[in-house]
Protein backbone atom coordinates (compact mmCIF):
# COMPACT_ATOMS: atom_id res chain seq x y z
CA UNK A 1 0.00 0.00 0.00
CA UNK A 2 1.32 3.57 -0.37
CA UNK A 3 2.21 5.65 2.51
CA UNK A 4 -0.94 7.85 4.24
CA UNK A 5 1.16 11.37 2.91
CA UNK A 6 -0.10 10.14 -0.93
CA UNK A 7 -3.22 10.32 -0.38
CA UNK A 8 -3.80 6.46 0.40
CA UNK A 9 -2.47 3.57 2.45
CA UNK A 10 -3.80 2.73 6.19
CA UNK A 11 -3.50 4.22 9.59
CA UNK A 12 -1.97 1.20 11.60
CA UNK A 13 -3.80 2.63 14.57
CA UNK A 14 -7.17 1.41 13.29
CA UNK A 15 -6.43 -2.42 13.82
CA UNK A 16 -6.76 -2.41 17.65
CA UNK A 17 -10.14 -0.08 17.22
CA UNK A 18 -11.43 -2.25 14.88
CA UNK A 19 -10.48 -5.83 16.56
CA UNK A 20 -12.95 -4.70 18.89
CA UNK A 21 -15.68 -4.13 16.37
CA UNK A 22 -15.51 -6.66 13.54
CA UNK A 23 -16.95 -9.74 15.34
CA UNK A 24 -20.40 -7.72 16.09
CA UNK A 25 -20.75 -5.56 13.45
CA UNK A 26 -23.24 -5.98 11.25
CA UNK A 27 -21.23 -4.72 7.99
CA UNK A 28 -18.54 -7.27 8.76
CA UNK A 29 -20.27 -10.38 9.80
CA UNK A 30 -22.60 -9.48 6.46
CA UNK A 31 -19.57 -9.06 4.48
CA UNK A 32 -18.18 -12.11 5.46
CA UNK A 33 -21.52 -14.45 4.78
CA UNK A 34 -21.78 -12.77 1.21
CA UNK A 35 -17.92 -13.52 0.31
CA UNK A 36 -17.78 -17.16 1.82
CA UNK A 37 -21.57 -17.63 -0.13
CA UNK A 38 -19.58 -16.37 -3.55
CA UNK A 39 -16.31 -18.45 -2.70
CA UNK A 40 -18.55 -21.70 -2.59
CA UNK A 41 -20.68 -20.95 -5.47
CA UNK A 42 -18.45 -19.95 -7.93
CA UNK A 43 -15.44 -21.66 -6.85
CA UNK A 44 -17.04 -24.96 -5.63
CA UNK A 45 -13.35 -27.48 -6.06
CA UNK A 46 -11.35 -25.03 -4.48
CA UNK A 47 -8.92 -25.81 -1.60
CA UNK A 48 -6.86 -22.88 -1.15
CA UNK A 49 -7.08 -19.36 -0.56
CA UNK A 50 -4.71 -16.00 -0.34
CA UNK A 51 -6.09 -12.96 1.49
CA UNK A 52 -4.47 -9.76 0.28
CA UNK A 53 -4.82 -7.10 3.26
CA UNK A 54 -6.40 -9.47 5.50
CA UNK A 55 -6.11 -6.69 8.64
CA UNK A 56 -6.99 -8.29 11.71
CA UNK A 57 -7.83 -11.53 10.11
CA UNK A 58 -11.70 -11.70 10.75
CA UNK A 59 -12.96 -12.42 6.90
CA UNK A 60 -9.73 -15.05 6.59
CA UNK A 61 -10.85 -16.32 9.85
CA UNK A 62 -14.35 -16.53 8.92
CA UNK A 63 -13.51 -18.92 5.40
CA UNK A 64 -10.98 -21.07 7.88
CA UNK A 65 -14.24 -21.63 10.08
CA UNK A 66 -15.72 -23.18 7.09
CA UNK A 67 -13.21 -24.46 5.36
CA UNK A 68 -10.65 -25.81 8.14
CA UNK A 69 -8.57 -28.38 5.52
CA UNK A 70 -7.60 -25.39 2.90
CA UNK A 71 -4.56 -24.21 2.74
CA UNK A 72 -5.13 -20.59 3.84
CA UNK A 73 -2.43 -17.88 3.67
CA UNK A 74 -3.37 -14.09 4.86
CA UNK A 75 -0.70 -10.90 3.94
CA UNK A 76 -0.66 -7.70 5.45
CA UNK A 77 1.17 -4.84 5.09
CA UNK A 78 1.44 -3.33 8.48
CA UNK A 79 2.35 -5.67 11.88
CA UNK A 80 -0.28 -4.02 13.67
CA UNK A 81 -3.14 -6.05 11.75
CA UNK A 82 -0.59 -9.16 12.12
CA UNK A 83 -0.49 -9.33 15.67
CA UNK A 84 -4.18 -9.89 15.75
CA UNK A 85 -4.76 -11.77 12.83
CA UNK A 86 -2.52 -14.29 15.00
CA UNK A 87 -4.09 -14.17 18.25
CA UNK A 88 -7.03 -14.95 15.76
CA UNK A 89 -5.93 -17.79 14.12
CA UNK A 90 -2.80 -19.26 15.55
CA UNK A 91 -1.28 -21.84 12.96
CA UNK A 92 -2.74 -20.12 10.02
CA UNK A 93 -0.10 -18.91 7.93
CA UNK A 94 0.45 -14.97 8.16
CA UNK A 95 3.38 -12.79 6.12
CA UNK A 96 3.86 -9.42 6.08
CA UNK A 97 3.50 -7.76 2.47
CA UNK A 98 3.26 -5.10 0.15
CA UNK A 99 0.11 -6.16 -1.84
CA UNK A 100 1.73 -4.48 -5.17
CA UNK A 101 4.83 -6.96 -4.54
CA UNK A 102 3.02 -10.02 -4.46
CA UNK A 103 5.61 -12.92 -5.29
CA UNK A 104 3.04 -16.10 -5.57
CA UNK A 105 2.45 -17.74 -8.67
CA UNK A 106 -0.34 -20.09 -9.80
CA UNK A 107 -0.20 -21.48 -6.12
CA UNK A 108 -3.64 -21.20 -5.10
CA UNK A 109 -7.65 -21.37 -6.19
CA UNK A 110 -8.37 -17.98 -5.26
CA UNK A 111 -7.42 -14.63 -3.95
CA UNK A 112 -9.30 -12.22 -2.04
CA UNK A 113 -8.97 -8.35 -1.01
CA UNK A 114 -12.09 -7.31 0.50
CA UNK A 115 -11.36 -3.15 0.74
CA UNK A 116 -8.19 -3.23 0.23
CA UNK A 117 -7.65 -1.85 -3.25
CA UNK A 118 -9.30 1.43 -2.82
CA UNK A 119 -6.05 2.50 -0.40
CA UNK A 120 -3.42 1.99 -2.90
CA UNK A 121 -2.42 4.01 -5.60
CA UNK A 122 -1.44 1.66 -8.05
CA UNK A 123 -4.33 -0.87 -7.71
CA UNK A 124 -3.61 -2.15 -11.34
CA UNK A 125 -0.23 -3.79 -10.21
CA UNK A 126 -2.60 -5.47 -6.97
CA UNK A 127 -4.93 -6.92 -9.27
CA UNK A 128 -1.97 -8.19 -11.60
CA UNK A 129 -0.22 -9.91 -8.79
CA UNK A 130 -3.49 -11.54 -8.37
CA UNK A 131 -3.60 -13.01 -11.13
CA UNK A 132 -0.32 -14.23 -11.13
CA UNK A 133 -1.16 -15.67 -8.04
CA UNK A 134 -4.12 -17.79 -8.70
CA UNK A 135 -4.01 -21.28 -11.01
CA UNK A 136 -5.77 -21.39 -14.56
CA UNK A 137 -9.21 -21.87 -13.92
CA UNK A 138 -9.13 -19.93 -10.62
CA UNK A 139 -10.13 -16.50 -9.58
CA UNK A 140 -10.43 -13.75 -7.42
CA UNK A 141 -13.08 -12.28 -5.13
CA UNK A 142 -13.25 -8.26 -4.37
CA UNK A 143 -14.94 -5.95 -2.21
CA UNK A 144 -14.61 -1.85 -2.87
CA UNK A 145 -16.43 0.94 -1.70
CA UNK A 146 -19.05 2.23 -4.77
CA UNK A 147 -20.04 5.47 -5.90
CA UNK A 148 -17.44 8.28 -5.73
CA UNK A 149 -20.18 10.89 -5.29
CA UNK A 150 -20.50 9.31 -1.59
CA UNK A 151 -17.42 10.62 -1.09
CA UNK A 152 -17.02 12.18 2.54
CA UNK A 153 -14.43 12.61 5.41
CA UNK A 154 -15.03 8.76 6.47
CA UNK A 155 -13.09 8.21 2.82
CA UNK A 156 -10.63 10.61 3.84
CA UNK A 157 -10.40 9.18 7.76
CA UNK A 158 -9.68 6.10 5.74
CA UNK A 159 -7.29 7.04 3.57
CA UNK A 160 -9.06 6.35 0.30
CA UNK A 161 -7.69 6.83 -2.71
CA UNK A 162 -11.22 6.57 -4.25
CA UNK A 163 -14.61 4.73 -4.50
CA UNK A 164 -15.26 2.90 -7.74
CA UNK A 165 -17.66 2.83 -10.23
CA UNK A 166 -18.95 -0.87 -11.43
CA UNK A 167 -17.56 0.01 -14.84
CA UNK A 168 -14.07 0.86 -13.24
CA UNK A 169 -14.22 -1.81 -11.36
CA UNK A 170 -14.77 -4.35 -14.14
CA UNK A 171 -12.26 -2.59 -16.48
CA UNK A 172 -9.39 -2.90 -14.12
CA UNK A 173 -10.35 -6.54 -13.44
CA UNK A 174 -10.17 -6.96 -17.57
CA UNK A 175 -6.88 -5.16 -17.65
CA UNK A 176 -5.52 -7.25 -15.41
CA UNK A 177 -6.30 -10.90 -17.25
CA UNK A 178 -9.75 -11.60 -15.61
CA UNK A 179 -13.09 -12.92 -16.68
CA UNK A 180 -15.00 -11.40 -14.73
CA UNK A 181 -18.32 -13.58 -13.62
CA UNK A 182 -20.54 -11.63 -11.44
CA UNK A 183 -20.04 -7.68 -9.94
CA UNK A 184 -23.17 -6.42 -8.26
CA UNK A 185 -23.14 -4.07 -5.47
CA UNK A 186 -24.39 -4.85 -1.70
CA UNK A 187 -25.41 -2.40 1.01
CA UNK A 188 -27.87 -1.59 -0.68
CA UNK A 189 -31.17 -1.60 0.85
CA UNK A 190 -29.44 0.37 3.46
CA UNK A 191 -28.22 2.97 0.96
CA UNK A 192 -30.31 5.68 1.93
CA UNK A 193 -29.35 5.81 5.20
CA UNK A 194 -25.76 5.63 4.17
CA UNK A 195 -26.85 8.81 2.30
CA UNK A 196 -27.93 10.85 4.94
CA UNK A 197 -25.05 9.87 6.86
CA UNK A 198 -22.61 10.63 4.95
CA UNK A 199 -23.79 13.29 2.88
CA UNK A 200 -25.21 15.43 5.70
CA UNK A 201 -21.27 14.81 7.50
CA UNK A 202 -19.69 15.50 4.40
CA UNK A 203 -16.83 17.33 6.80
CA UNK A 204 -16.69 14.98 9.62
CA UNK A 205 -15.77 11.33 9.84
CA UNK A 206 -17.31 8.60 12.44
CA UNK A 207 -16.51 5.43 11.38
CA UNK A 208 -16.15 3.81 15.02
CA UNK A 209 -19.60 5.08 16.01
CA UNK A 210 -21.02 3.37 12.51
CA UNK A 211 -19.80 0.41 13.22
CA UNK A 212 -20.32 0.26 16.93
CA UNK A 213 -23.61 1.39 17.09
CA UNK A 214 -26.35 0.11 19.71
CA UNK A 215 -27.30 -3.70 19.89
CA UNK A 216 -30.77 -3.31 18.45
CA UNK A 217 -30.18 -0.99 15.59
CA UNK A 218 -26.67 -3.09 14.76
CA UNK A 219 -29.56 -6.31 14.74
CA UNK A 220 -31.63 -4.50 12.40
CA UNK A 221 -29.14 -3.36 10.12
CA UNK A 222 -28.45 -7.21 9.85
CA UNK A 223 -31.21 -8.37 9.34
CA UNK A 224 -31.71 -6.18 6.05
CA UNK A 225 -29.12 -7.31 4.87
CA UNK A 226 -29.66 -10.89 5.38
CA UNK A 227 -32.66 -9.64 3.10
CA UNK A 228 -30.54 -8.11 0.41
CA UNK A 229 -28.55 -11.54 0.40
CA UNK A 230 -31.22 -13.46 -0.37
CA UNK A 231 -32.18 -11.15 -3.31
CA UNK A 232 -28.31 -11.49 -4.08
CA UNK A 233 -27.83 -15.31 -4.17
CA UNK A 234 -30.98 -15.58 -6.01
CA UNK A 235 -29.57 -14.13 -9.27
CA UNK A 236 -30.43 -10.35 -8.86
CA UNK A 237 -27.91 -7.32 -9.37
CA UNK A 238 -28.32 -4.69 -7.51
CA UNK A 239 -27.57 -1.47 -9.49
CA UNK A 240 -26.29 0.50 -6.13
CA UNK A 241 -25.24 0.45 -2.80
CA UNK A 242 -22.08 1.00 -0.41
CA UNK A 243 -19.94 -1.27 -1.76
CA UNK A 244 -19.30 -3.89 -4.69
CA UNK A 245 -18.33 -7.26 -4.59
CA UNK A 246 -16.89 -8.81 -7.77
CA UNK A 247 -16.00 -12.15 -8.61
CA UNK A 248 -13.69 -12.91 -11.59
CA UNK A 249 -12.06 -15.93 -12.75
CA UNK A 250 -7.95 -16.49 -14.23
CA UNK A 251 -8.93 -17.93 -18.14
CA UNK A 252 -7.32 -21.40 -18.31
């Protein structure tokens, strides 16, 4: 990832706020259902996976819940998401990387960055050492903030380098070798209320308090998006929403 002072990268201070977070927060634990659903259905006879940015480890964690004989290898840039990711998952195998420098090749099924791409600079060169990564036949699965006109100070408390488009997101995908298979966003019957969040805050930033929020309204929030899953593994695209998931698979 590129440094904060360019406009992108991390703030390594975030992992400890967040280890606290991800295991009841609605956006990650619906996150995580709606990557390990895509994982099985499109890449049913995998048995191997590399997380790209895996943080604290909860999404890598979650896929070595259900899958506990793949081979499962998480990278991180910054220690600070490392020393949790192990206290996580002790055993799992854990290296500390530059995403653009990523040295595998055609070792595993798939590859995953779930917001990770949107920080660096040079995304292109992420995507291409994912490909490089993954066999013939394989693929990727990615998750990326949408819609740049949702843009706020919780992009720039972030350190975003931007939100995508579907069409951006698809082109780079292309550019880098993929096929891609199915792109549709998600958070998206909870849009609106993204909306008025964000857009009425344009100037201030409060990402701790949206994902920490009260026990009932975090169980709500949940449930609608169990709801938009459902809509999601039944076929439907959903034009908009906070983020994108794409899956795309290395030609053979």
């Amino acid at each position: 990832m590129t440094s904060a002072g360019t406009g992108g990268g991390y703030d390594p201070a975030q992992f400890e706020k967040l280890f606290a977070l991800e295991a009841n927060s609605f956006w990650y634990r619906a996150r995580s259902d709606l990557i390990n659903w895509a994982l099985d259905r499109y890449f049913p006879a995998a048995s191997s996976f590399l997380e790209l940015g895996c943080g604290n480890g909860y999404v890598l964690d979650r896929v070595r819940q259900q899958h506990p004989d793949w081979k499962l290898v998480g990278t991180e840039l910054f220690e600070e998401g490392l020393v949790n990711a192990r206290v996580r998952m002790p055993g799992v195998e854990l290296r500390q990387l530059d995403a653009t420098q990523n040295p595998y090749d055609a070792e595993f099924d798939v590859a995953g960055a779930f917001d990770v791409i949107e920080h660096v600079e040079d995304a292109p060169s992420v995507l291409k050492g994912m490909f490089q990564s993954v066999r013939p036949g394989g693929g990727v699965l990615i998750t990326v903030p949408q819609h740049q006109w949702l843009w706020s100070a919780a992009d720039v408390a972030a350190h975003h380098v931007k939100r995508y488009s579907r069409r951006d997101l698809i082109a780079e995908l292309r550019a880098a070798g993929f096929e891609p298979l199915r792109v549709t966003s998600f958070v998206s019957l909870l849009l609106p209320a993204m909306m008025a969040a964000r857009l009425t805050k344009k100037e201030t930033a409060d990402v701790e308090g949206e994902l920490g929020m009260a026990a009932p309204l975090n169980a709500a929030c949940f449930a609608v998006m169990r709801v938009e899953s459902v809509l999601i593994r039944a076929g439907l695209r959903l034009p908009a929403g906070g983020s994108l998931l794409a899956v795309a698979r290395r030609p053979h």
